[in-house]
C-alpha atoms as a PDB file:
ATOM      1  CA  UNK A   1       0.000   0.000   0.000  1.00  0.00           C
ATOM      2  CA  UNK A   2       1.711   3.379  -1.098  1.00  0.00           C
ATOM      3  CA  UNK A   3       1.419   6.640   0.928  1.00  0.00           C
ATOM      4  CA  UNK A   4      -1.012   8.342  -0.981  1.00  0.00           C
ATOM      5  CA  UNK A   5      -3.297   5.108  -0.635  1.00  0.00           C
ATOM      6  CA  UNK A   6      -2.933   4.878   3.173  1.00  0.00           C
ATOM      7  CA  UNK A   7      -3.712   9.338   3.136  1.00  0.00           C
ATOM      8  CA  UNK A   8      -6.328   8.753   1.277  1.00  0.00           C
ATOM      9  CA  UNK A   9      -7.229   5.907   3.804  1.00  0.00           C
ATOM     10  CA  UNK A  10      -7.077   7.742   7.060  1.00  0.00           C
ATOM     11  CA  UNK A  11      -8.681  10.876   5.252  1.00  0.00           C
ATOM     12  CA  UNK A  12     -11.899   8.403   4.655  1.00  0.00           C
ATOM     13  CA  UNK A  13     -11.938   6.897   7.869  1.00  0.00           C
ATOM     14  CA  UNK A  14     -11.451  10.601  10.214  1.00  0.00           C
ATOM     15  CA  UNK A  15     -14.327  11.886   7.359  1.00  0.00           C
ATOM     16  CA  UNK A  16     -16.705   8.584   8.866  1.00  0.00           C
ATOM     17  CA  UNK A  17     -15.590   9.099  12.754  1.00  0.00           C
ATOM     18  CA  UNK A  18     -16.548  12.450  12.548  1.00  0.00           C
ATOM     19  CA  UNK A  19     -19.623  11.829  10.763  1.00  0.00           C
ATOM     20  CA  UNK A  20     -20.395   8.790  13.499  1.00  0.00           C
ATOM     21  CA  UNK A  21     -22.649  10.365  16.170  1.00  0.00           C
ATOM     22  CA  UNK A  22     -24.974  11.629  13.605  1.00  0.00           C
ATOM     23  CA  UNK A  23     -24.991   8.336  11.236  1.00  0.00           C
ATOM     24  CA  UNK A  24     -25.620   6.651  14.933  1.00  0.00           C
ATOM     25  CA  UNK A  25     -28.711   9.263  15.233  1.00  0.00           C
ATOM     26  CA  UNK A  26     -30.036   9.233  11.893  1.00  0.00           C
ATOM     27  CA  UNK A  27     -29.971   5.252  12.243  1.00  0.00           C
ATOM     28  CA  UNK A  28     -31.697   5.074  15.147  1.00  0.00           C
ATOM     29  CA  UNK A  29     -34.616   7.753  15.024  1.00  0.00           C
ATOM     30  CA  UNK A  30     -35.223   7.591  11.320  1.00  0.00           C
ATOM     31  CA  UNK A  31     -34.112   4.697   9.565  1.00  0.00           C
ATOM     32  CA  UNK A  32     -34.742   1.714  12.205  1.00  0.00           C
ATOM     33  CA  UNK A  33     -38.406   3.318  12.782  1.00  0.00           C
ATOM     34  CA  UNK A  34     -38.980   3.139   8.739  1.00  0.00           C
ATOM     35  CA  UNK A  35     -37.936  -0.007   8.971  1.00  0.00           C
ATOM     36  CA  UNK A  36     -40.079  -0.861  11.992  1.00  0.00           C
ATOM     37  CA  UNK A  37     -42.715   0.421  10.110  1.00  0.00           C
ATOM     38  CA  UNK A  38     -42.374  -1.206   6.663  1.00  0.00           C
ATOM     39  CA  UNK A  39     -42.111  -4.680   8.484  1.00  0.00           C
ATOM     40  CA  UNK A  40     -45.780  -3.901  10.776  1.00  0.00           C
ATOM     41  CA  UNK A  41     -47.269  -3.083   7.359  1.00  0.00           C
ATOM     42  CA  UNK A  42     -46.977  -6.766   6.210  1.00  0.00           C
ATOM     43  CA  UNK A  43     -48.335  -7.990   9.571  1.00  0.00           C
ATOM     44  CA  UNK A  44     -52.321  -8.223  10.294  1.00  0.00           C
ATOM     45  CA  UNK A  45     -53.197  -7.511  13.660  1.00  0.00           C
ATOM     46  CA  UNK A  46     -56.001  -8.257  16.502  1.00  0.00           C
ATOM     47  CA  UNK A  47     -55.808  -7.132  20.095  1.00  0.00           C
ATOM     48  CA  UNK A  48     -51.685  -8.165  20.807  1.00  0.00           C
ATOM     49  CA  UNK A  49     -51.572 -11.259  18.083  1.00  0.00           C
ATOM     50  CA  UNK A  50     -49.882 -10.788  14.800  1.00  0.00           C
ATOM     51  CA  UNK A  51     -49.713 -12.270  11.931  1.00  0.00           C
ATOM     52  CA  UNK A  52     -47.971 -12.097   8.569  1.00  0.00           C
ATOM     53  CA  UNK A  53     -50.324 -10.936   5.713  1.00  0.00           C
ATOM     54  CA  UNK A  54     -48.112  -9.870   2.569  1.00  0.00           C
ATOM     55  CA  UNK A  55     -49.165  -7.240   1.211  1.00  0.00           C
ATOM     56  CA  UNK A  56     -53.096  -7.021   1.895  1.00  0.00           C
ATOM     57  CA  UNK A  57     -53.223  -4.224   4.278  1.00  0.00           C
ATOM     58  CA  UNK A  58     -51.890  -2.398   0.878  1.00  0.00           C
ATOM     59  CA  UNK A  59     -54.217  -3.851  -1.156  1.00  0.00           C
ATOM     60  CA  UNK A  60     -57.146  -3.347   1.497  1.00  0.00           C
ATOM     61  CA  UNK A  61     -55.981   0.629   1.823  1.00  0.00           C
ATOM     62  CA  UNK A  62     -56.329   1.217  -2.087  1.00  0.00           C
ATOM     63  CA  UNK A  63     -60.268   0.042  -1.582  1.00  0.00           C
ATOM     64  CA  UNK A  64     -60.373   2.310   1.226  1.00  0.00           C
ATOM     65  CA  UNK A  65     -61.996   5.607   0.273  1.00  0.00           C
ATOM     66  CA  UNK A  66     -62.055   7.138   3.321  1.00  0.00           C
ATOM     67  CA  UNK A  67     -58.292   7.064   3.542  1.00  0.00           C
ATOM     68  CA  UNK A  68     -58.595   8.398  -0.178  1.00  0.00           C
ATOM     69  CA  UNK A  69     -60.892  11.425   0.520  1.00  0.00           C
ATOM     70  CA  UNK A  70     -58.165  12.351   3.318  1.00  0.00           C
ATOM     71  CA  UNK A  71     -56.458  14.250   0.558  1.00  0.00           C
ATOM     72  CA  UNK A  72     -58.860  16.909  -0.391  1.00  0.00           C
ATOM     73  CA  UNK A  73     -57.338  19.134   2.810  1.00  0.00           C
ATOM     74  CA  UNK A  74     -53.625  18.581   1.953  1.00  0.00           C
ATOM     75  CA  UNK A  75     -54.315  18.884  -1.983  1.00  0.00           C
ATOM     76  CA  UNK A  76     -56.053  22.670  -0.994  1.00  0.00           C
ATOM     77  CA  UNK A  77     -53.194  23.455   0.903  1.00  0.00           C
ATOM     78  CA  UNK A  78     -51.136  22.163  -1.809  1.00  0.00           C
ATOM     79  CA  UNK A  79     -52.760  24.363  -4.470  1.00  0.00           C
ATOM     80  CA  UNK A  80     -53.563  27.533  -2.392  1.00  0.00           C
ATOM     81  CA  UNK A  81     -51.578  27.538   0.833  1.00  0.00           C
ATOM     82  CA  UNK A  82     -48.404  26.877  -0.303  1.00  0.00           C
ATOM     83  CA  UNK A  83     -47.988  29.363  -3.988  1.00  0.00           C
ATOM     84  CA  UNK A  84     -49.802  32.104  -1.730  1.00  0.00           C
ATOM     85  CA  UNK A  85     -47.251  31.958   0.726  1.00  0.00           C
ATOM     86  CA  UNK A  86     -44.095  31.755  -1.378  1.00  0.00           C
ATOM     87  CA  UNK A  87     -45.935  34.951  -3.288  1.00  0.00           C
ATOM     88  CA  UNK A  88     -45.805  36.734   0.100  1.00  0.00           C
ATOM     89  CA  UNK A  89     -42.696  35.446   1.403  1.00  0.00           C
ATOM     90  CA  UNK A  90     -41.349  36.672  -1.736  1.00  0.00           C
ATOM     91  CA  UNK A  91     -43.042  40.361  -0.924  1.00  0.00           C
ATOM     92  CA  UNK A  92     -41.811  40.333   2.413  1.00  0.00           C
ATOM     93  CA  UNK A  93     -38.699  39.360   1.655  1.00  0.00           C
ATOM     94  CA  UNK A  94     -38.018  42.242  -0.611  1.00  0.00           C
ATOM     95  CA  UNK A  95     -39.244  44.558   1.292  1.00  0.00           C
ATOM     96  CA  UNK A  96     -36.225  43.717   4.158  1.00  0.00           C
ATOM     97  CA  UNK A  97     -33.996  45.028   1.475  1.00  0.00           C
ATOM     98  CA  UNK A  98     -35.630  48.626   1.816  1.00  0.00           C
ATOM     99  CA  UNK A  99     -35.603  48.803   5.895  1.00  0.00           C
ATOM    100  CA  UNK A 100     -32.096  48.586   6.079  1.00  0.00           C
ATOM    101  CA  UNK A 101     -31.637  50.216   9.883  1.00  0.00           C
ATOM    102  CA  UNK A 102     -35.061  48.561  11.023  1.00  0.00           C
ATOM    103  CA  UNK A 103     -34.546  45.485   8.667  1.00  0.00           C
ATOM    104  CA  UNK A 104     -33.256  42.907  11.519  1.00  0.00           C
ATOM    105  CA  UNK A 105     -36.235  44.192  14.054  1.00  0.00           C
ATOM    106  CA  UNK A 106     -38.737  43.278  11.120  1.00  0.00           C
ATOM    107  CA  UNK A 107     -37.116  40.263  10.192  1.00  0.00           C
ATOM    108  CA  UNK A 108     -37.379  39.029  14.397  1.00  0.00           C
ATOM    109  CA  UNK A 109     -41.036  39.876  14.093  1.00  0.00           C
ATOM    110  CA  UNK A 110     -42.108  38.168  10.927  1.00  0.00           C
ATOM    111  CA  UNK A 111     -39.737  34.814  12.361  1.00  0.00           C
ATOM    112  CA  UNK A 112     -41.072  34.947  15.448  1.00  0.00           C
ATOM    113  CA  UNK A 113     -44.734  32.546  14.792  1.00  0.00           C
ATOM    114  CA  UNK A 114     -42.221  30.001  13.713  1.00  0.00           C
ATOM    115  CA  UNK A 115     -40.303  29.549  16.562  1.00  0.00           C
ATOM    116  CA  UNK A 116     -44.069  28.865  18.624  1.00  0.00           C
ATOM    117  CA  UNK A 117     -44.935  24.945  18.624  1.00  0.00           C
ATOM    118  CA  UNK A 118     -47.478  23.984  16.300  1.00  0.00           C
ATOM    119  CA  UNK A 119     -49.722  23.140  19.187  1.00  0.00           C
ATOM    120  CA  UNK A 120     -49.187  25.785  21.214  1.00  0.00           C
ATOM    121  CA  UNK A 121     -50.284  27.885  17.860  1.00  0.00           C
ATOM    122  CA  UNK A 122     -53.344  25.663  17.601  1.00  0.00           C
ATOM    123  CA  UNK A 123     -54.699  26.528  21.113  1.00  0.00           C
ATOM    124  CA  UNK A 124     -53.646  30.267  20.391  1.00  0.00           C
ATOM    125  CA  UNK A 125     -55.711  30.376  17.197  1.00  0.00           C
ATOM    126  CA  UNK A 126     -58.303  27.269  18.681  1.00  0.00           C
ATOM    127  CA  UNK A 127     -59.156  30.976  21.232  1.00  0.00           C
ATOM    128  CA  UNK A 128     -59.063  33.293  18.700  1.00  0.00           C
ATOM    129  CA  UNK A 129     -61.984  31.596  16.780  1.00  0.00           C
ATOM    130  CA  UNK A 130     -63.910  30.397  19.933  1.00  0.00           C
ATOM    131  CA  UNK A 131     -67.242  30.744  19.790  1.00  0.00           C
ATOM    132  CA  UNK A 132     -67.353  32.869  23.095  1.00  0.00           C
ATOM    133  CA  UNK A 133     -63.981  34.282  23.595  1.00  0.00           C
ATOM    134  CA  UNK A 134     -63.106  35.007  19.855  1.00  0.00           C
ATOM    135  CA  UNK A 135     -61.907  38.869  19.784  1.00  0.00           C
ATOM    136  CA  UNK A 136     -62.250  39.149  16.232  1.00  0.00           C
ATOM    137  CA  UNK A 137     -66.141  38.276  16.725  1.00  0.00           C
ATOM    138  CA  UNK A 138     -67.128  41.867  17.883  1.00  0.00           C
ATOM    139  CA  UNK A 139     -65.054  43.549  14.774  1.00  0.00           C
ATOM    140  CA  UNK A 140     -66.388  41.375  12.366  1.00  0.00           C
ATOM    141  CA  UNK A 141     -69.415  41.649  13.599  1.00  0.00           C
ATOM    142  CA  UNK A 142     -68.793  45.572  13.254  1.00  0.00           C
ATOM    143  CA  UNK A 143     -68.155  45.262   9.185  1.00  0.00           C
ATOM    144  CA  UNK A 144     -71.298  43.273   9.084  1.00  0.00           C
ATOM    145  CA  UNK A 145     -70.625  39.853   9.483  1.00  0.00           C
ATOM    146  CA  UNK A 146     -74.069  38.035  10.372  1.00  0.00           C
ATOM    147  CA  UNK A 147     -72.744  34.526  11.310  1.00  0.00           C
ATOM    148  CA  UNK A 148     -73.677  33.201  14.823  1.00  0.00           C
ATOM    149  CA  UNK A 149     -70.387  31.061  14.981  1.00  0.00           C
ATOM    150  CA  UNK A 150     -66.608  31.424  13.236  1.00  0.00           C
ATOM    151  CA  UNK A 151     -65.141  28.235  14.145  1.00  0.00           C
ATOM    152  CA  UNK A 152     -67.706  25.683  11.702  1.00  0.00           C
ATOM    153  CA  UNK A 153     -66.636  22.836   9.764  1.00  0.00           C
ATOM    154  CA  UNK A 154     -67.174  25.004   6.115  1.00  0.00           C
ATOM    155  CA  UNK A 155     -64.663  27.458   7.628  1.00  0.00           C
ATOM    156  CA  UNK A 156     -62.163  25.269   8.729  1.00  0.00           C
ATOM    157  CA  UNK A 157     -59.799  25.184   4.858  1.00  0.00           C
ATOM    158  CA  UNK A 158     -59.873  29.068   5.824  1.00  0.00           C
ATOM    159  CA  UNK A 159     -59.029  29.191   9.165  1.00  0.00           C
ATOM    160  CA  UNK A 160     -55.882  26.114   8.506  1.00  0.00           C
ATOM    161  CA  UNK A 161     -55.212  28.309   5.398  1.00  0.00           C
ATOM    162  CA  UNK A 162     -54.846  31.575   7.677  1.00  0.00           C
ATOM    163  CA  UNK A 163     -52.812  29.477  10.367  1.00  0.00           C
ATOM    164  CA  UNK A 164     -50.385  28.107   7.981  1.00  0.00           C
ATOM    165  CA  UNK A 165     -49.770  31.115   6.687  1.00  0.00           C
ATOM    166  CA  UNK A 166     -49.143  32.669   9.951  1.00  0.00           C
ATOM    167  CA  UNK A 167     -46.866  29.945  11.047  1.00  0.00           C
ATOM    168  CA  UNK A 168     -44.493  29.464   8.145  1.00  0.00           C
ATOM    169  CA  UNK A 169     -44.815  32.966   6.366  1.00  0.00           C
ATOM    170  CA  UNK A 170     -41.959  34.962   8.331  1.00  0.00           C
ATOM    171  CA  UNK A 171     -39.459  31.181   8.006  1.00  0.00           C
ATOM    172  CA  UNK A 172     -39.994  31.271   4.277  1.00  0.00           C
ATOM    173  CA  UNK A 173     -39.141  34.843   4.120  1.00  0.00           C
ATOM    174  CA  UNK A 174     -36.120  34.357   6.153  1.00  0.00           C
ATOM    175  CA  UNK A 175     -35.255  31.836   3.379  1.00  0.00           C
ATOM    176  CA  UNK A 176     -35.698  34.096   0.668  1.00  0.00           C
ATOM    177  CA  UNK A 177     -33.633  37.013   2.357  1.00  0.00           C
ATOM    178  CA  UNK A 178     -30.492  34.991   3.164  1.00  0.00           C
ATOM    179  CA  UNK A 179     -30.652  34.146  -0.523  1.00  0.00           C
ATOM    180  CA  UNK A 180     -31.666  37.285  -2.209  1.00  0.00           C
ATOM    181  CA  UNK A 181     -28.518  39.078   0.162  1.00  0.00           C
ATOM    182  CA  UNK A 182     -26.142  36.909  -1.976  1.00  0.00           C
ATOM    183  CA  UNK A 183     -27.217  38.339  -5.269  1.00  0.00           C
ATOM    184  CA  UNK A 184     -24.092  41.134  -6.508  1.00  0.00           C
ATOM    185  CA  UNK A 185     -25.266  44.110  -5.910  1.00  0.00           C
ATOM    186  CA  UNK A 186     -23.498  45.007  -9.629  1.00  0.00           C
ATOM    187  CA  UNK A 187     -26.984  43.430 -11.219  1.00  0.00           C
ATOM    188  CA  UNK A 188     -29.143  45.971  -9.815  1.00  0.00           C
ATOM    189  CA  UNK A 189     -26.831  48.962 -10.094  1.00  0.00           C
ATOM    190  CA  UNK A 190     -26.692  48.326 -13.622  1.00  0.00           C
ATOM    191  CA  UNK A 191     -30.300  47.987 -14.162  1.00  0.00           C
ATOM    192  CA  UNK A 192     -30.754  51.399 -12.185  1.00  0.00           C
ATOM    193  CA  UNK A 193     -28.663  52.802 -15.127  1.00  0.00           C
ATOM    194  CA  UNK A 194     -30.822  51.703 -17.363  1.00  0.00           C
ATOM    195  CA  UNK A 195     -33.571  53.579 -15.987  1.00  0.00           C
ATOM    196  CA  UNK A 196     -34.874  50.085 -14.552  1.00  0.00           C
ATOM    197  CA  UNK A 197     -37.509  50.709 -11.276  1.00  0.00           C
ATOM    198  CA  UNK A 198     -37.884  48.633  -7.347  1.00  0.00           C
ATOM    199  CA  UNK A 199     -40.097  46.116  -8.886  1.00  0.00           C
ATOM    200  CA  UNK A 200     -38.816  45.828 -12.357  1.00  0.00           C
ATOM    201  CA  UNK A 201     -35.490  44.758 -10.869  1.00  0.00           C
ATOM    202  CA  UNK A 202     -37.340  42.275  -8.449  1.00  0.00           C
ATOM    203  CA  UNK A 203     -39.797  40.545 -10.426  1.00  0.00           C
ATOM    204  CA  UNK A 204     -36.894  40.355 -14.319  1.00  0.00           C
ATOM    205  CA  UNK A 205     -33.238  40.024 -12.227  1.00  0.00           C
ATOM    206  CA  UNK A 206     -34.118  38.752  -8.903  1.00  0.00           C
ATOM    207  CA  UNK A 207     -36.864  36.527  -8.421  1.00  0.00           C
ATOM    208  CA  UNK A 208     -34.969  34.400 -11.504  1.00  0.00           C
ATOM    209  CA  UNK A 209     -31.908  34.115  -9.605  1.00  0.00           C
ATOM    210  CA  UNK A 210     -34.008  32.826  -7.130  1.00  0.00           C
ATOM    211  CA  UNK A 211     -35.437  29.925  -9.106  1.00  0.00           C
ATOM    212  CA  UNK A 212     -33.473  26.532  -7.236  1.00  0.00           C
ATOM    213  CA  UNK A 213     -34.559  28.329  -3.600  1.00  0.00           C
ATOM    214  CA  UNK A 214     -37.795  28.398  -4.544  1.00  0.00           C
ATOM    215  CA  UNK A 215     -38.086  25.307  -5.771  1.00  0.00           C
ATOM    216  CA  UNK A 216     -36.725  23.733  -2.821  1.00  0.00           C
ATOM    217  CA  UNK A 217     -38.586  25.739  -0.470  1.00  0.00           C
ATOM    218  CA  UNK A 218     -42.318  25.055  -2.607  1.00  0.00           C
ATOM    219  CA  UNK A 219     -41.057  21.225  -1.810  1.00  0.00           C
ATOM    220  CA  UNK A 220     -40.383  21.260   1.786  1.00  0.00           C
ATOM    221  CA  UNK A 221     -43.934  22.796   2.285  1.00  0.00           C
ATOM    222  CA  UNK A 222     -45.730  20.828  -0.132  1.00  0.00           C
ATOM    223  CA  UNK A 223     -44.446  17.926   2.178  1.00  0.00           C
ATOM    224  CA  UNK A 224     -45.650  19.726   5.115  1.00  0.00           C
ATOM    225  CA  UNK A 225     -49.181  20.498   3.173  1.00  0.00           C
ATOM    226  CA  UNK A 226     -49.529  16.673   2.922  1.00  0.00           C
ATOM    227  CA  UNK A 227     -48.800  15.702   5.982  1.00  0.00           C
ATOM    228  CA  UNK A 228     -50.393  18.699   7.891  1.00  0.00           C
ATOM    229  CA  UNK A 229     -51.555  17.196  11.349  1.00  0.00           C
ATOM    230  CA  UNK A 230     -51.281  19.647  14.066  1.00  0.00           C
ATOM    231  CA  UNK A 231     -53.362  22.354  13.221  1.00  0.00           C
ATOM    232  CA  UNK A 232     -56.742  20.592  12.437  1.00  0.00           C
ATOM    233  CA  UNK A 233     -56.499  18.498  15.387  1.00  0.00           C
ATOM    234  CA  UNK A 234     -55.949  21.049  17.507  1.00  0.00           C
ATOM    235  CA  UNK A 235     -59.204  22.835  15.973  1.00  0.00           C
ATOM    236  CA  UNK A 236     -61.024  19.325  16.015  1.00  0.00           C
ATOM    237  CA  UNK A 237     -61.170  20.116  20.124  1.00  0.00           C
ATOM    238  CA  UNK A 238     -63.776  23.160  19.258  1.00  0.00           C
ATOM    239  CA  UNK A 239     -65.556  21.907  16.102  1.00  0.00           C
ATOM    240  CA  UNK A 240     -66.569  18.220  15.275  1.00  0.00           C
ATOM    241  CA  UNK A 241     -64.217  16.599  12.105  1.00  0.00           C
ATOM    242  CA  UNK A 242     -63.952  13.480  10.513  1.00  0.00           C
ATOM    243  CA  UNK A 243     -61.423  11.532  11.793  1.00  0.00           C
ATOM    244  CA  UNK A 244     -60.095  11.234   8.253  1.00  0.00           C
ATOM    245  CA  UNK A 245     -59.833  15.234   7.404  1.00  0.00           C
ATOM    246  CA  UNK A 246     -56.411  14.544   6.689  1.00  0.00           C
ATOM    247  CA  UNK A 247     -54.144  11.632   6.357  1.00  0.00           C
ATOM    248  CA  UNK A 248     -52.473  12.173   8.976  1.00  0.00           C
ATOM    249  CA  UNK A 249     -55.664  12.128  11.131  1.00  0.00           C
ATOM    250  CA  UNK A 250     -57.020   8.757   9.968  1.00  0.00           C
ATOM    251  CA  UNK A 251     -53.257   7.337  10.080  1.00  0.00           C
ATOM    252  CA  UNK A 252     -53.069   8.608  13.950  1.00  0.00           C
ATOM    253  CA  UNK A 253     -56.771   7.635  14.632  1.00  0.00           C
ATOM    254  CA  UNK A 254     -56.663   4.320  12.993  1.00  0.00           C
ATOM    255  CA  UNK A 255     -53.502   3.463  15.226  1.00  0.00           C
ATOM    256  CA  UNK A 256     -54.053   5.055  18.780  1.00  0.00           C
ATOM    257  CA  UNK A 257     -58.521   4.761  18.993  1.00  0.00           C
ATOM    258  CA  UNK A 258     -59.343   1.978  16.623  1.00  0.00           C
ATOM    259  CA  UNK A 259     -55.869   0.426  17.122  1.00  0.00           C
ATOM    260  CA  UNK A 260     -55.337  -1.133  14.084  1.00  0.00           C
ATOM    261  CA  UNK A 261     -51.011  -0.441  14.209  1.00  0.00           C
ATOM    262  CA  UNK A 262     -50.521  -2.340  11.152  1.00  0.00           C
ATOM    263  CA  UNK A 263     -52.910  -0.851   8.732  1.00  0.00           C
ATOM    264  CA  UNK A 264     -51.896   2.163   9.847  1.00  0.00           C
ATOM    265  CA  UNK A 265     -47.994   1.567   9.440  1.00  0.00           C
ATOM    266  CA  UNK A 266     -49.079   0.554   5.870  1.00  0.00           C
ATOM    267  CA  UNK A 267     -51.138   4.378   5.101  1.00  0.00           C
ATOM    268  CA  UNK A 268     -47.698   5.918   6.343  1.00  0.00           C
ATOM    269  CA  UNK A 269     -45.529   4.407   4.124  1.00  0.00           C
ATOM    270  CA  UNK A 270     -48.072   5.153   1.174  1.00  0.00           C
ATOM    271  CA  UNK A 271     -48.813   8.546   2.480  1.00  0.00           C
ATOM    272  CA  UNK A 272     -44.718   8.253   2.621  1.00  0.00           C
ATOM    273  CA  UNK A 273     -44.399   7.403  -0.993  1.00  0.00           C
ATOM    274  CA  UNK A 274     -47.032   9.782  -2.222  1.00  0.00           C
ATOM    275  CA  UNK A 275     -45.172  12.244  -0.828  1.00  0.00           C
ATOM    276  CA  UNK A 276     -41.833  11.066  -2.365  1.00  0.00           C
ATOM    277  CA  UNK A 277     -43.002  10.289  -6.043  1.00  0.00           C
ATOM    278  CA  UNK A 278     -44.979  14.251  -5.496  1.00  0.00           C
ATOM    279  CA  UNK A 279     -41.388  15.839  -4.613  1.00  0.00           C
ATOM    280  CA  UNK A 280     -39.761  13.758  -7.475  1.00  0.00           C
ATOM    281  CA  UNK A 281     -41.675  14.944 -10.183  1.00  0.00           C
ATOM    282  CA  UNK A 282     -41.311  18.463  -9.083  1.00  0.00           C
ATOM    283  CA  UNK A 283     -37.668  18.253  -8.945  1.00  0.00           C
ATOM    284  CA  UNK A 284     -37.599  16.989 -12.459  1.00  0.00           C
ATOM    285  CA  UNK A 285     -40.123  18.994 -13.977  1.00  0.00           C
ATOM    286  CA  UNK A 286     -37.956  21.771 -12.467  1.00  0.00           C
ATOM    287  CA  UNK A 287     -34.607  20.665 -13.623  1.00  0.00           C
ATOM    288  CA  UNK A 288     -36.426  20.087 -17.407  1.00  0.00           C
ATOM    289  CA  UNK A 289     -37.572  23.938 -17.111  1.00  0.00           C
ATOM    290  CA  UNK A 290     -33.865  25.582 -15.921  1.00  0.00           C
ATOM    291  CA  UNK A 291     -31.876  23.369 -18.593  1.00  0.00           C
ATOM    292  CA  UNK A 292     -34.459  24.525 -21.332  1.00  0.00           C
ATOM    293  CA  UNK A 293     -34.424  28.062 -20.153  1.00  0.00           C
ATOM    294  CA  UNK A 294     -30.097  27.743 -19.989  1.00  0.00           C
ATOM    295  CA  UNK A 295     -30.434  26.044 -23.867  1.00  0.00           C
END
């Protein structure tokens, strides 16, 4: 074994014993629970006996339309939640850019909801649209709304929507900001020269830079859209749901009231791979777009 073989050696083996104590973590709280999981999917289950089954708690959950109908809250979020909060993280984020001695006390304030649990948000927001403690009630009330109640089951996509929003808004702008700081400033001075306004420069220099952020960030809360638990459970305390609204809900409700473990460790690896083969074809469709737009 030459030098340069054993360097190389040692180099690969201080890379792995630094990289130990998280392999050791990431084993043990994410892959050996997937694991866990994928093997109780195969099993059918009554009181504490188990038995193997192949594959028919899959086959049983594609005939299962309540599981099924679960997605009509994550695919709103999906459609509306998620673009309408890039949009305004993308607003806000700009908008640092022109409070530059105030900037850092804005950005605190618009980070701040994320650094709240989600369930502590949900029994903020579970109070703000009570029935008999809502504050909002008496101004709405003021600009004519009629209704007796706010928190109903119609008005629930709104109220998650409005949640969300306030939750993850301020993070995603953060985001944004870091990125959009690392843009040279020499793009924008020379569009100045050319007579080129605030928003011109945003929307045509930019917001294009900013395509691969973006991208990433629409991903991580698509992924969060699907598998959005805390926030309607927390509002199921005040207003009666299904206990399929979302996916998450019928996967947790399945396992901890009905306790069927095994059919529900099969809906989380589909909900798993749903989300998966989702974030795949948006990556590609994405990479297609930015090596067309580069040809």
């Amino acid at each position: 074994m030459t030098s340069v073989t054993k360097k190389k050696l040692m180099t690969t083996l201080k890379a792995y014993l630094f990289l130990a104590p998280f392999l050791a973590l990431f084993i043990l709280m994410v892959i050996y629970p997937i694991g866990l999981g994928a093997k109780l999917s195969l099993y059918g289950q009554r009181g504490a006996r188990m038995w193997y089954v192949g594959f028919d708690n899959y086959f049983r959950i594609f005939q299962d339309k309540k599981f099924w109908e679960a997605f009509k809250i994550p695919a709103f979020l999906l459609f509306v939640q998620v673009p309408l909060m890039l949009l305004l993280a993308t607003i806000v984020s700009l908008m640092f850019e022109t409070r530059k001695r105030s900037g850092s006390v804005f950005r605190f304030i618009y980070y701040l909801p994320y650094c709240i649990p989600g369930i502590v948000a949900g029994i903020v927001w579970s109070y703000i649209f009570s029935d008999s403690m809502s504050p909002l009630k008496p101004l709405l009330q003021f600009f004519g709304y009629q209704g007796e109640k706010l928190l109903t089951r119609p008005n629930v996509p709104l109220i998650l929507l409005i949640i969300i929003l306030w939750e993850f808004t301020g993070y995603t702008a953060f985001v944004i900001y870091s990125s959009l700081i690392s843009i040279p400033r020499e793009y924008s001075e020379a569009a100045q020269l050319d007579g080129a306004g605030f928003w011109q420069i945003a929307f045509k220099i930019k917001i294009p830079l900013l395509k691969d952020v973006l991208i990433t960030l629409f991903i991580f809360n698509a992924i969060g859209a699907i598998q959005v638990f805390n926030e309607p459970w927390m509002l199921g305390g005040l207003v009666v749901l299904p206990n399929n609204y979302t996916p998450a809900m019928y996967i947790y409700s399945s396992a901890f009231s009905q306790g069927r473990f095994t059919y529900a460790a099969a809906m989380g690896m589909i909900l798993a791979c749903v989300t998966f083969v989702f974030s795949l074809w948006v990556l590609r469709t994405a990479a297609k777009q930015l090596l067309g737009s580069k040809s």
